[in-house]
PDB file of N, CA and C in Angstrom:
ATOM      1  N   UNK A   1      52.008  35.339 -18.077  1.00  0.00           N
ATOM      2  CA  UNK A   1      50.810  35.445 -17.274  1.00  0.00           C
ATOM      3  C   UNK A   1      51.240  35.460 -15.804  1.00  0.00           C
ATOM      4  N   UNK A   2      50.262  36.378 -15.075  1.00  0.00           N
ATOM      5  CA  UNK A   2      50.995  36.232 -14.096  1.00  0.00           C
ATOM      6  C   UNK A   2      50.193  35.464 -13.153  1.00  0.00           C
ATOM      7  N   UNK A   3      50.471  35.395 -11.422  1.00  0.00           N
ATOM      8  CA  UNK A   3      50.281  34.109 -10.853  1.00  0.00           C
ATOM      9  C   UNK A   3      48.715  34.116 -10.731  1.00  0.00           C
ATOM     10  N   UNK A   4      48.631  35.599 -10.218  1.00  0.00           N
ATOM     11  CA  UNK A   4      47.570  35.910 -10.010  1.00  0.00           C
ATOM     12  C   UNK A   4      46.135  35.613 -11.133  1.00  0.00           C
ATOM     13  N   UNK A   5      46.284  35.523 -12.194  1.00  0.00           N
ATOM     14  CA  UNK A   5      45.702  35.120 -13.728  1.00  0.00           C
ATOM     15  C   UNK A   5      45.653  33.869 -13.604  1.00  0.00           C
ATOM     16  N   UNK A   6      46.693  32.860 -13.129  1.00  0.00           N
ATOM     17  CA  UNK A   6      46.919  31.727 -13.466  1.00  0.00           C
ATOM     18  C   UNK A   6      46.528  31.135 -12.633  1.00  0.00           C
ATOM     19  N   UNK A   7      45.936  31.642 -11.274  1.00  0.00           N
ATOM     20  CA  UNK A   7      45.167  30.913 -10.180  1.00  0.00           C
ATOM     21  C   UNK A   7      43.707  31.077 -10.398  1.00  0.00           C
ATOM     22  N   UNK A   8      43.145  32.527 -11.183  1.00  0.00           N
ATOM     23  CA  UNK A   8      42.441  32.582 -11.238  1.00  0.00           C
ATOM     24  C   UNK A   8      41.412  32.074 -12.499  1.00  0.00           C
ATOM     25  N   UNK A   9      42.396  31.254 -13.300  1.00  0.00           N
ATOM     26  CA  UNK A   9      41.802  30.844 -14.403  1.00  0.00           C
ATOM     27  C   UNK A   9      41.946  29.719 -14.252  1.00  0.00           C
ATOM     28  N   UNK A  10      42.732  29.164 -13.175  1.00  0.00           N
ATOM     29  CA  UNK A  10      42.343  27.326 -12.429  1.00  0.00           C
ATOM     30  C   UNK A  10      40.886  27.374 -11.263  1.00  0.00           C
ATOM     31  N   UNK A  11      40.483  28.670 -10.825  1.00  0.00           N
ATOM     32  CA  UNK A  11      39.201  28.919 -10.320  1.00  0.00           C
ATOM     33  C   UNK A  11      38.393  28.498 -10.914  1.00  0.00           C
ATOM     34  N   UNK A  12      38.272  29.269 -11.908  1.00  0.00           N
ATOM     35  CA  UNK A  12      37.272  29.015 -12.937  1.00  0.00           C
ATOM     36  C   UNK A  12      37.001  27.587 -13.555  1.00  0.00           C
ATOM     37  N   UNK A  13      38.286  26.965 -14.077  1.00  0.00           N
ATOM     38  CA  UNK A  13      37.872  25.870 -14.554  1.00  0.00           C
ATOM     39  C   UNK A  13      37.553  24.761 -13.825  1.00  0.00           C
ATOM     40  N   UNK A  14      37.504  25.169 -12.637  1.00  0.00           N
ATOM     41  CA  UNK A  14      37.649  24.082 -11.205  1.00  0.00           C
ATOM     42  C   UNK A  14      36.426  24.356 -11.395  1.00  0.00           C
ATOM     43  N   UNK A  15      35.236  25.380 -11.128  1.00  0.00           N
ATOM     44  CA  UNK A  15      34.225  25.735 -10.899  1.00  0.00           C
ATOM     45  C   UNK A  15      33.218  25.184 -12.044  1.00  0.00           C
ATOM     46  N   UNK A  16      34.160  25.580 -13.219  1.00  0.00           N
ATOM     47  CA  UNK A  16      33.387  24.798 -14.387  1.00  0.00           C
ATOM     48  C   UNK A  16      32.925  23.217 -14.396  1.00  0.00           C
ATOM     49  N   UNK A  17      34.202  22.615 -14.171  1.00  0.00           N
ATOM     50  CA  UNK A  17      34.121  21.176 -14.108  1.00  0.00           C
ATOM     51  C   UNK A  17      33.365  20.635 -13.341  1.00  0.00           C
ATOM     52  N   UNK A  18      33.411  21.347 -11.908  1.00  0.00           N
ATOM     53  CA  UNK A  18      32.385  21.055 -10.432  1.00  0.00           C
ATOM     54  C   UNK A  18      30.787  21.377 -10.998  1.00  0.00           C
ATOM     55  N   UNK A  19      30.310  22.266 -11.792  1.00  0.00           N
ATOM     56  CA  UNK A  19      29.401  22.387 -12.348  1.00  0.00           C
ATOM     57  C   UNK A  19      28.822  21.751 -13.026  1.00  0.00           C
ATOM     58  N   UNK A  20      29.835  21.493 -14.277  1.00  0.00           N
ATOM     59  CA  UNK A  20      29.821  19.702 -15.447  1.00  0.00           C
ATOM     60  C   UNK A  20      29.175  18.840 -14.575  1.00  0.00           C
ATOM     61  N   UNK A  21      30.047  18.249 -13.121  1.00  0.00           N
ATOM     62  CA  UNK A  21      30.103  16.865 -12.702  1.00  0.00           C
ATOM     63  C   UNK A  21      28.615  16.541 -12.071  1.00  0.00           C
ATOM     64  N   UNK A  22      28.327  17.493 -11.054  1.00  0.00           N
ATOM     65  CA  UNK A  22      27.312  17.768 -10.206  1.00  0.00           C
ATOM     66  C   UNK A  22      25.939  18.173 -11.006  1.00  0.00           C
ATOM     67  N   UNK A  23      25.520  18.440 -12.230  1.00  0.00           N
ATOM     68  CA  UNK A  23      24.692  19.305 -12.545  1.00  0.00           C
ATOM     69  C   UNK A  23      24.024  18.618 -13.823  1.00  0.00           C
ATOM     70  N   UNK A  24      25.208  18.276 -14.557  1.00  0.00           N
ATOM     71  CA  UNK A  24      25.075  17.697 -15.658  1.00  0.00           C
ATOM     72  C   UNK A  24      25.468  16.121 -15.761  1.00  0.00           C
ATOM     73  N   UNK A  25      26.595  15.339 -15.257  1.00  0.00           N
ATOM     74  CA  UNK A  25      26.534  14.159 -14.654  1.00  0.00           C
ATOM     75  C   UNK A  25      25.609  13.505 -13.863  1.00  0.00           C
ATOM     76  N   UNK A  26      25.872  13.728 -12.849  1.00  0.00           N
ATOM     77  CA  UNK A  26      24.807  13.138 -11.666  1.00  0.00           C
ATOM     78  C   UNK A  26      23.583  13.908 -11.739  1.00  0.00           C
ATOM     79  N   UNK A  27      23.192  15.060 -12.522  1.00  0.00           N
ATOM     80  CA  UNK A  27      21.978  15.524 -12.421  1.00  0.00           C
ATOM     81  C   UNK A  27      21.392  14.732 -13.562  1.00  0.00           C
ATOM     82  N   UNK A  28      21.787  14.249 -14.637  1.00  0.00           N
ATOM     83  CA  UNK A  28      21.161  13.641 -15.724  1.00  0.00           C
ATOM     84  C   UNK A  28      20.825  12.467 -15.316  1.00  0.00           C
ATOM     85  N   UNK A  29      21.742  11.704 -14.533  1.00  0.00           N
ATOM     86  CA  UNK A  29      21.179  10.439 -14.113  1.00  0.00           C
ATOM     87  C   UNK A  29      20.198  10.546 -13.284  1.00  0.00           C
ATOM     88  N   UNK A  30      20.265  11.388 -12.152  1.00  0.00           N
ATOM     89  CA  UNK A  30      18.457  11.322 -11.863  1.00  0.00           C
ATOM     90  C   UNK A  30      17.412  11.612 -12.524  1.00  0.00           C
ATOM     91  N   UNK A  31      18.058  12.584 -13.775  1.00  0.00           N
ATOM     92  CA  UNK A  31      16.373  12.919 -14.224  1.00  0.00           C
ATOM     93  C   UNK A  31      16.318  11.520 -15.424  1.00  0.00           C
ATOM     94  N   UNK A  32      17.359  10.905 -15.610  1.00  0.00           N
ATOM     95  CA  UNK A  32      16.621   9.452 -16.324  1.00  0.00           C
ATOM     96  C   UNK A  32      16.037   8.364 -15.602  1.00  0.00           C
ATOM     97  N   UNK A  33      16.315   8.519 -14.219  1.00  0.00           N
ATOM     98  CA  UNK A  33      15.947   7.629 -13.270  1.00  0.00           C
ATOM     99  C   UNK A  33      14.105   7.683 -13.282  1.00  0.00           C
ATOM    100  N   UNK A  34      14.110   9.700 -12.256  1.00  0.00           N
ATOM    101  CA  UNK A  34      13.209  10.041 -12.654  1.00  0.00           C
ATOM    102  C   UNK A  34      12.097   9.723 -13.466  1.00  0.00           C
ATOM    103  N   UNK A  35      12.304  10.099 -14.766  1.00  0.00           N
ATOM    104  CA  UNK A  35      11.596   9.616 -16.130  1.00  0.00           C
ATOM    105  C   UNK A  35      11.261   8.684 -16.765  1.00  0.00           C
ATOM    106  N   UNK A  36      12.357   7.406 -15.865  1.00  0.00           N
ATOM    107  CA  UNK A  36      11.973   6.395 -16.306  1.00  0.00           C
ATOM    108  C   UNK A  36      11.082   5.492 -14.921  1.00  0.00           C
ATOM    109  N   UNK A  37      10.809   6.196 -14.272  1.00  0.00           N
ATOM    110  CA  UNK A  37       9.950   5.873 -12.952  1.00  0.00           C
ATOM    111  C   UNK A  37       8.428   6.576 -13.385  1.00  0.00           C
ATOM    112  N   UNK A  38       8.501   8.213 -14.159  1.00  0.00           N
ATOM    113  CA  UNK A  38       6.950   8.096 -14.607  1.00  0.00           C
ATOM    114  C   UNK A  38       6.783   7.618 -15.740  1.00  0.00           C
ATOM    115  N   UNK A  39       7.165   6.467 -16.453  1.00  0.00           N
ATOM    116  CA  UNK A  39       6.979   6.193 -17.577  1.00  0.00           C
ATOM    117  C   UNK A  39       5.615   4.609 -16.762  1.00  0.00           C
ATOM    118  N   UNK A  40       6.183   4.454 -15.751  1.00  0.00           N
ATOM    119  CA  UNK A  40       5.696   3.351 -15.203  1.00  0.00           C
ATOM    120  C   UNK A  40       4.249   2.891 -14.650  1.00  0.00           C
ATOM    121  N   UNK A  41       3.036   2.925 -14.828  1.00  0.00           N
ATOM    122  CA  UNK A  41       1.782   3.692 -14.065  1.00  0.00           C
ATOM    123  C   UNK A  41       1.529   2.310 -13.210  1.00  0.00           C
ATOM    124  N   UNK A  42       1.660   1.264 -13.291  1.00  0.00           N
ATOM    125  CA  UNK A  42       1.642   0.168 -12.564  1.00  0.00           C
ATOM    126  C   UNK A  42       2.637  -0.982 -12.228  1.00  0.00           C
ATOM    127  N   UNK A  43       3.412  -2.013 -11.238  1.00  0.00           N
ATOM    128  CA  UNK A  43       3.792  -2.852 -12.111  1.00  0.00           C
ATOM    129  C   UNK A  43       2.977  -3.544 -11.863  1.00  0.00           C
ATOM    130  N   UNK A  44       3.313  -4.908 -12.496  1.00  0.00           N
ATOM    131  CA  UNK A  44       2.311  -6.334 -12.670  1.00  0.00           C
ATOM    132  C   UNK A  44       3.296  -7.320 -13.393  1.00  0.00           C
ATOM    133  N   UNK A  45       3.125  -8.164 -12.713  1.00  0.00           N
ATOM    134  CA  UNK A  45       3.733  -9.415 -13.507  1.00  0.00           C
ATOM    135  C   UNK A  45       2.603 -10.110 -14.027  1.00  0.00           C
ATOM    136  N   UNK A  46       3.100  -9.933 -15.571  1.00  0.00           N
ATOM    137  CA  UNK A  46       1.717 -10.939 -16.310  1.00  0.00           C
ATOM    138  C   UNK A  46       1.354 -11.920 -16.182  1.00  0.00           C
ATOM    139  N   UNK A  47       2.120 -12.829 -15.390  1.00  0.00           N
ATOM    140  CA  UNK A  47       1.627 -14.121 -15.137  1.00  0.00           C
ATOM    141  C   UNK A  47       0.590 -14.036 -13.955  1.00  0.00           C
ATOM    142  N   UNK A  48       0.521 -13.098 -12.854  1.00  0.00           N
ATOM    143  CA  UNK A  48       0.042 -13.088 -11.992  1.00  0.00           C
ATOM    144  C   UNK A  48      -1.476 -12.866 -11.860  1.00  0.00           C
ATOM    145  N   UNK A  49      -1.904 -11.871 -13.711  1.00  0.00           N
ATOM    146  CA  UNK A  49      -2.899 -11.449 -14.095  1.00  0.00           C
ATOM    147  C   UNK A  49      -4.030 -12.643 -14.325  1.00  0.00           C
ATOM    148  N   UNK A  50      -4.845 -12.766 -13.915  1.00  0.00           N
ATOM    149  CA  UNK A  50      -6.308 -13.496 -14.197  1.00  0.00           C
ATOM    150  C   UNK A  50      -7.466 -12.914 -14.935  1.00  0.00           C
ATOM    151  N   UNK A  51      -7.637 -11.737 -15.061  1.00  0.00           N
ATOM    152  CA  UNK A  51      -8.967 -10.828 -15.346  1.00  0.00           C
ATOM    153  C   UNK A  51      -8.550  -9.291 -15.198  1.00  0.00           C
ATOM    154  N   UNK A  52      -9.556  -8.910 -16.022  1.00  0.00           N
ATOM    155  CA  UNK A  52      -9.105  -7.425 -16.450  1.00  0.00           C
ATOM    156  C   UNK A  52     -10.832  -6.322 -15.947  1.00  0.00           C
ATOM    157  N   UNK A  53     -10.872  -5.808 -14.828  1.00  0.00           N
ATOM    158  CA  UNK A  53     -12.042  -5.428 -14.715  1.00  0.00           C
ATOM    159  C   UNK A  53     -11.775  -4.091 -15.395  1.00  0.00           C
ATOM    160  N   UNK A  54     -12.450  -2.918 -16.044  1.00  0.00           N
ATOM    161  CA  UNK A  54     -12.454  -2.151 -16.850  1.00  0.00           C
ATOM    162  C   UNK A  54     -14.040  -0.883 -15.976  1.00  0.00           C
ATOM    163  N   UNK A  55     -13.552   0.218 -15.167  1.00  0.00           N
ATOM    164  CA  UNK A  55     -14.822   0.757 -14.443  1.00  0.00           C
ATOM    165  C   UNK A  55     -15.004   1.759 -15.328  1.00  0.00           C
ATOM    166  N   UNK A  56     -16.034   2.307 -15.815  1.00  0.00           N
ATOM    167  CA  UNK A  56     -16.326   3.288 -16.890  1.00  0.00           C
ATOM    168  C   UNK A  56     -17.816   4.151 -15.948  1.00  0.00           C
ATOM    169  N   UNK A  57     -17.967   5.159 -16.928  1.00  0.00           N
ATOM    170  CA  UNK A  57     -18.890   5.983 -16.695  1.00  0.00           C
ATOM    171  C   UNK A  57     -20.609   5.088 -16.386  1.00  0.00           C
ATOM    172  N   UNK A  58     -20.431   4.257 -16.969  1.00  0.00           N
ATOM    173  CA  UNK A  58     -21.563   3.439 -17.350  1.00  0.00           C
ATOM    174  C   UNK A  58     -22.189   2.643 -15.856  1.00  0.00           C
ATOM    175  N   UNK A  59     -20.580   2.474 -15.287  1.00  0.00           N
ATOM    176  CA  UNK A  59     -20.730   1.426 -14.289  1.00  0.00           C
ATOM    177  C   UNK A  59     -18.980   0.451 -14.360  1.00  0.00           C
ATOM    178  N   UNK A  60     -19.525  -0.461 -14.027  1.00  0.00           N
ATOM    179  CA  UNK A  60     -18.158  -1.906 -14.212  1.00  0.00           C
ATOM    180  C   UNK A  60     -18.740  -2.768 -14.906  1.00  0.00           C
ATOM    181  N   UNK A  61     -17.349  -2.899 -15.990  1.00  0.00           N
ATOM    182  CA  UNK A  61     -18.078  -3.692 -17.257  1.00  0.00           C
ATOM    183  C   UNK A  61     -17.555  -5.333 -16.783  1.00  0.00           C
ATOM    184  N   UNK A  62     -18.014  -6.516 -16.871  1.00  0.00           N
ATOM    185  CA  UNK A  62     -17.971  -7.741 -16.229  1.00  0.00           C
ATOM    186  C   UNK A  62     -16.463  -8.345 -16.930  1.00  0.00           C
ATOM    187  N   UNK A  63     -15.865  -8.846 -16.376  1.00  0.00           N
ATOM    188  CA  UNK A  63     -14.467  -9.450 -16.703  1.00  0.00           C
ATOM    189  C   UNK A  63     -15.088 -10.714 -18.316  1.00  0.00           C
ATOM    190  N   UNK A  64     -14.514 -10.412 -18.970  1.00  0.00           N
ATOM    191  CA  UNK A  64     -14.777 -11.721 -20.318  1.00  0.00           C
ATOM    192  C   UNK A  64     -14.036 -12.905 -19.603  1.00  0.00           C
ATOM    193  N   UNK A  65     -14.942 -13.875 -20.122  1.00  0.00           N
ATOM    194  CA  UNK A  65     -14.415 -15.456 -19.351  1.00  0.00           C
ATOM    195  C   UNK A  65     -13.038 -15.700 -20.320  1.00  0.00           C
ATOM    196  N   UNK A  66     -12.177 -16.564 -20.163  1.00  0.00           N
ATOM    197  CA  UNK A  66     -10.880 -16.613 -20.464  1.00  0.00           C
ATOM    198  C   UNK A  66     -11.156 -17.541 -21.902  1.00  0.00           C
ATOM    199  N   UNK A  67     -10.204 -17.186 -22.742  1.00  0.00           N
ATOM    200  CA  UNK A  67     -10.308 -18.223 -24.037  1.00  0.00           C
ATOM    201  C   UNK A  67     -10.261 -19.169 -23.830  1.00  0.00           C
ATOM    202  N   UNK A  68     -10.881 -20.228 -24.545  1.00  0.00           N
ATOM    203  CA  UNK A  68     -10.746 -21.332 -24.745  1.00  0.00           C
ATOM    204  C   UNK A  68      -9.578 -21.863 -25.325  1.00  0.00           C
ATOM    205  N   UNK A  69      -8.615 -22.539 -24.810  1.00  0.00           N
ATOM    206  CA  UNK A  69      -7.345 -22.723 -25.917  1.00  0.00           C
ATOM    207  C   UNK A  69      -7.228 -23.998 -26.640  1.00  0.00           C
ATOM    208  N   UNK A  70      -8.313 -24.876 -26.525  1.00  0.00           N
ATOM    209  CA  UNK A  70      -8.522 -26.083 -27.106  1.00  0.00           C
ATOM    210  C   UNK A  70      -8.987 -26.573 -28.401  1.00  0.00           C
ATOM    211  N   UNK A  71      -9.702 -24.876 -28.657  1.00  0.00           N
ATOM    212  CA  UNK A  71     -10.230 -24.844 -29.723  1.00  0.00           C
ATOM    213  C   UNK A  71     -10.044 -23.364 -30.247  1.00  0.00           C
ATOM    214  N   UNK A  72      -9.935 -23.462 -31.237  1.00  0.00           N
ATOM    215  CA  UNK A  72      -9.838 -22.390 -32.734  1.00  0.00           C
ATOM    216  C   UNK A  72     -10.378 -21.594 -33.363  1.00  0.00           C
ATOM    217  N   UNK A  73     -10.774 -21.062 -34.057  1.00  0.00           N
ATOM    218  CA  UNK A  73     -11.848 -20.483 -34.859  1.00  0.00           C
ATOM    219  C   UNK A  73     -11.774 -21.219 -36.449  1.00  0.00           C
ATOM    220  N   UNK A  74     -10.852 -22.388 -36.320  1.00  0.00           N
ATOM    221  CA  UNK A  74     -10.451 -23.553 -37.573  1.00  0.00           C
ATOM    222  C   UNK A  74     -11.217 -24.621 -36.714  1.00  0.00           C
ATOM    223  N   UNK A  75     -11.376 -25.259 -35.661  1.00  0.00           N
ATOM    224  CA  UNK A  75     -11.769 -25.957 -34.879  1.00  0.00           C
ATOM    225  C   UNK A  75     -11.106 -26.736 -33.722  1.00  0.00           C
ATOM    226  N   UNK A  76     -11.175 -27.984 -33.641  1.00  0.00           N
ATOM    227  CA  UNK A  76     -10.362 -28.489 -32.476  1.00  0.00           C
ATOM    228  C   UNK A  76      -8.965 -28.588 -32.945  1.00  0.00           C
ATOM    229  N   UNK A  77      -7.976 -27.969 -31.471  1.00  0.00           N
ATOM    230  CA  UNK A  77      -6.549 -28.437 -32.516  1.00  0.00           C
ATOM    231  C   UNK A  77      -6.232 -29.578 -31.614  1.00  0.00           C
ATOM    232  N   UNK A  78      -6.727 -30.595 -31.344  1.00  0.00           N
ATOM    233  CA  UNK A  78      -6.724 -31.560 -31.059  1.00  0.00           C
ATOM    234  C   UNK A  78      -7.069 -32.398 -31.728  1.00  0.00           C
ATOM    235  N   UNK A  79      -5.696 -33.256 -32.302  1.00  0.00           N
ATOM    236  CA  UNK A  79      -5.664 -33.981 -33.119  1.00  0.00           C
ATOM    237  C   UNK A  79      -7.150 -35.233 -33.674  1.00  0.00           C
ATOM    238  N   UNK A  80      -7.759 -35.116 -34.492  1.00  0.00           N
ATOM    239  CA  UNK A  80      -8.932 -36.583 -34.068  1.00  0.00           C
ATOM    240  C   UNK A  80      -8.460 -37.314 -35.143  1.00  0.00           C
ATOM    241  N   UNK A  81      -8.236 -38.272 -34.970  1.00  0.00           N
ATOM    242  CA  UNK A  81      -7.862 -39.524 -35.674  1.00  0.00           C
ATOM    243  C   UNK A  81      -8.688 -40.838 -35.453  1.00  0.00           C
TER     244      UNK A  81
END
Protein backbone atom coordinates (compact mmCIF):
# COMPACT_ATOMS: atom_id res chain seq x y z
CA UNK A 1 0.00 0.00 0.00
CA UNK A 2 1.22 2.96 -0.70
CA UNK A 3 1.77 6.14 1.56
CA UNK A 4 -0.58 7.95 -0.03
CA UNK A 5 -3.56 5.05 0.78
CA UNK A 6 -2.15 4.71 4.09
CA UNK A 7 -2.62 8.35 5.12
CA UNK A 8 -5.63 8.36 3.61
CA UNK A 9 -7.22 5.52 5.29
CA UNK A 10 -5.85 7.01 8.82
CA UNK A 11 -8.16 10.14 7.51
CA UNK A 12 -10.87 8.34 7.46
CA UNK A 13 -10.69 6.46 10.51
CA UNK A 14 -9.66 9.59 12.41
CA UNK A 15 -12.85 11.12 11.00
CA UNK A 16 -14.78 8.08 11.89
CA UNK A 17 -13.80 7.91 15.46
CA UNK A 18 -14.17 11.94 15.81
CA UNK A 19 -17.70 11.23 14.63
CA UNK A 20 -18.22 8.03 17.19
CA UNK A 21 -16.86 10.37 20.08
CA UNK A 22 -18.67 13.71 19.44
CA UNK A 23 -22.01 12.48 18.02
CA UNK A 24 -22.63 9.34 19.50
CA UNK A 25 -20.73 9.61 22.96
CA UNK A 26 -21.27 12.95 24.19
CA UNK A 27 -24.31 13.32 21.98
CA UNK A 28 -26.11 10.40 23.81
CA UNK A 29 -25.37 11.75 27.05
CA UNK A 30 -27.20 14.83 26.42
CA UNK A 31 -30.05 13.40 24.90
CA UNK A 32 -30.35 11.17 28.28
CA UNK A 33 -29.84 14.17 30.24
CA UNK A 34 -32.32 15.80 28.04
CA UNK A 35 -35.00 13.06 28.47
CA UNK A 36 -34.54 12.60 31.65
CA UNK A 37 -35.26 16.41 32.41
CA UNK A 38 -38.76 15.99 30.34
CA UNK A 39 -39.64 13.10 32.15
CA UNK A 40 -39.88 15.62 35.14
CA UNK A 41 -43.18 18.03 35.10
CA UNK A 42 -42.61 19.31 38.67
CA UNK A 43 -40.28 18.85 41.55
CA UNK A 44 -41.67 18.65 45.11
CA UNK A 45 -40.46 17.22 48.06
CA UNK A 46 -43.22 15.19 49.63
CA UNK A 47 -42.74 16.16 52.85
CA UNK A 48 -43.20 19.71 52.02
CA UNK A 49 -46.77 18.82 50.52
CA UNK A 50 -49.89 19.77 52.79
CA UNK A 51 -52.92 19.73 50.28
CA UNK A 52 -53.61 18.92 46.86
CA UNK A 53 -55.88 21.65 45.12
CA UNK A 54 -57.18 19.95 41.82
CA UNK A 55 -58.73 23.16 39.15
CA UNK A 56 -61.12 21.50 36.66
CA UNK A 57 -63.60 22.70 34.15
CA UNK A 58 -66.19 22.86 36.85
CA UNK A 59 -64.26 25.35 38.89
CA UNK A 60 -61.64 24.38 42.04
CA UNK A 61 -62.51 21.40 43.73
CA UNK A 62 -61.84 22.12 47.79
CA UNK A 63 -58.62 20.39 49.24
CA UNK A 64 -60.03 16.99 51.42
CA UNK A 65 -59.15 17.58 55.15
CA UNK A 66 -56.16 15.28 56.03
CA UNK A 67 -56.76 11.65 57.49
CA UNK A 68 -57.24 10.97 60.60
CA UNK A 69 -54.38 8.64 61.72
CA UNK A 70 -55.71 7.75 65.11
CA UNK A 71 -58.27 5.94 63.91
CA UNK A 72 -59.06 3.10 61.35
CA UNK A 73 -61.78 1.89 59.52
CA UNK A 74 -61.23 -1.29 62.41
CA UNK A 75 -61.42 1.56 64.98
CA UNK A 76 -59.14 3.21 67.48
CA UNK A 77 -55.58 1.88 67.16
CA UNK A 78 -55.08 3.15 70.33
CA UNK A 79 -54.66 0.73 72.61
CA UNK A 80 -57.91 0.82 75.40
CA UNK A 81 -57.29 -1.21 78.21
Amino acid sequence: MSLRGTLALGVAALALGAYVWFVEIRGGEKRAEAEAATRVIFALDPASATALELVTSDGVSPPSDPPDTTKSRFGSLASST
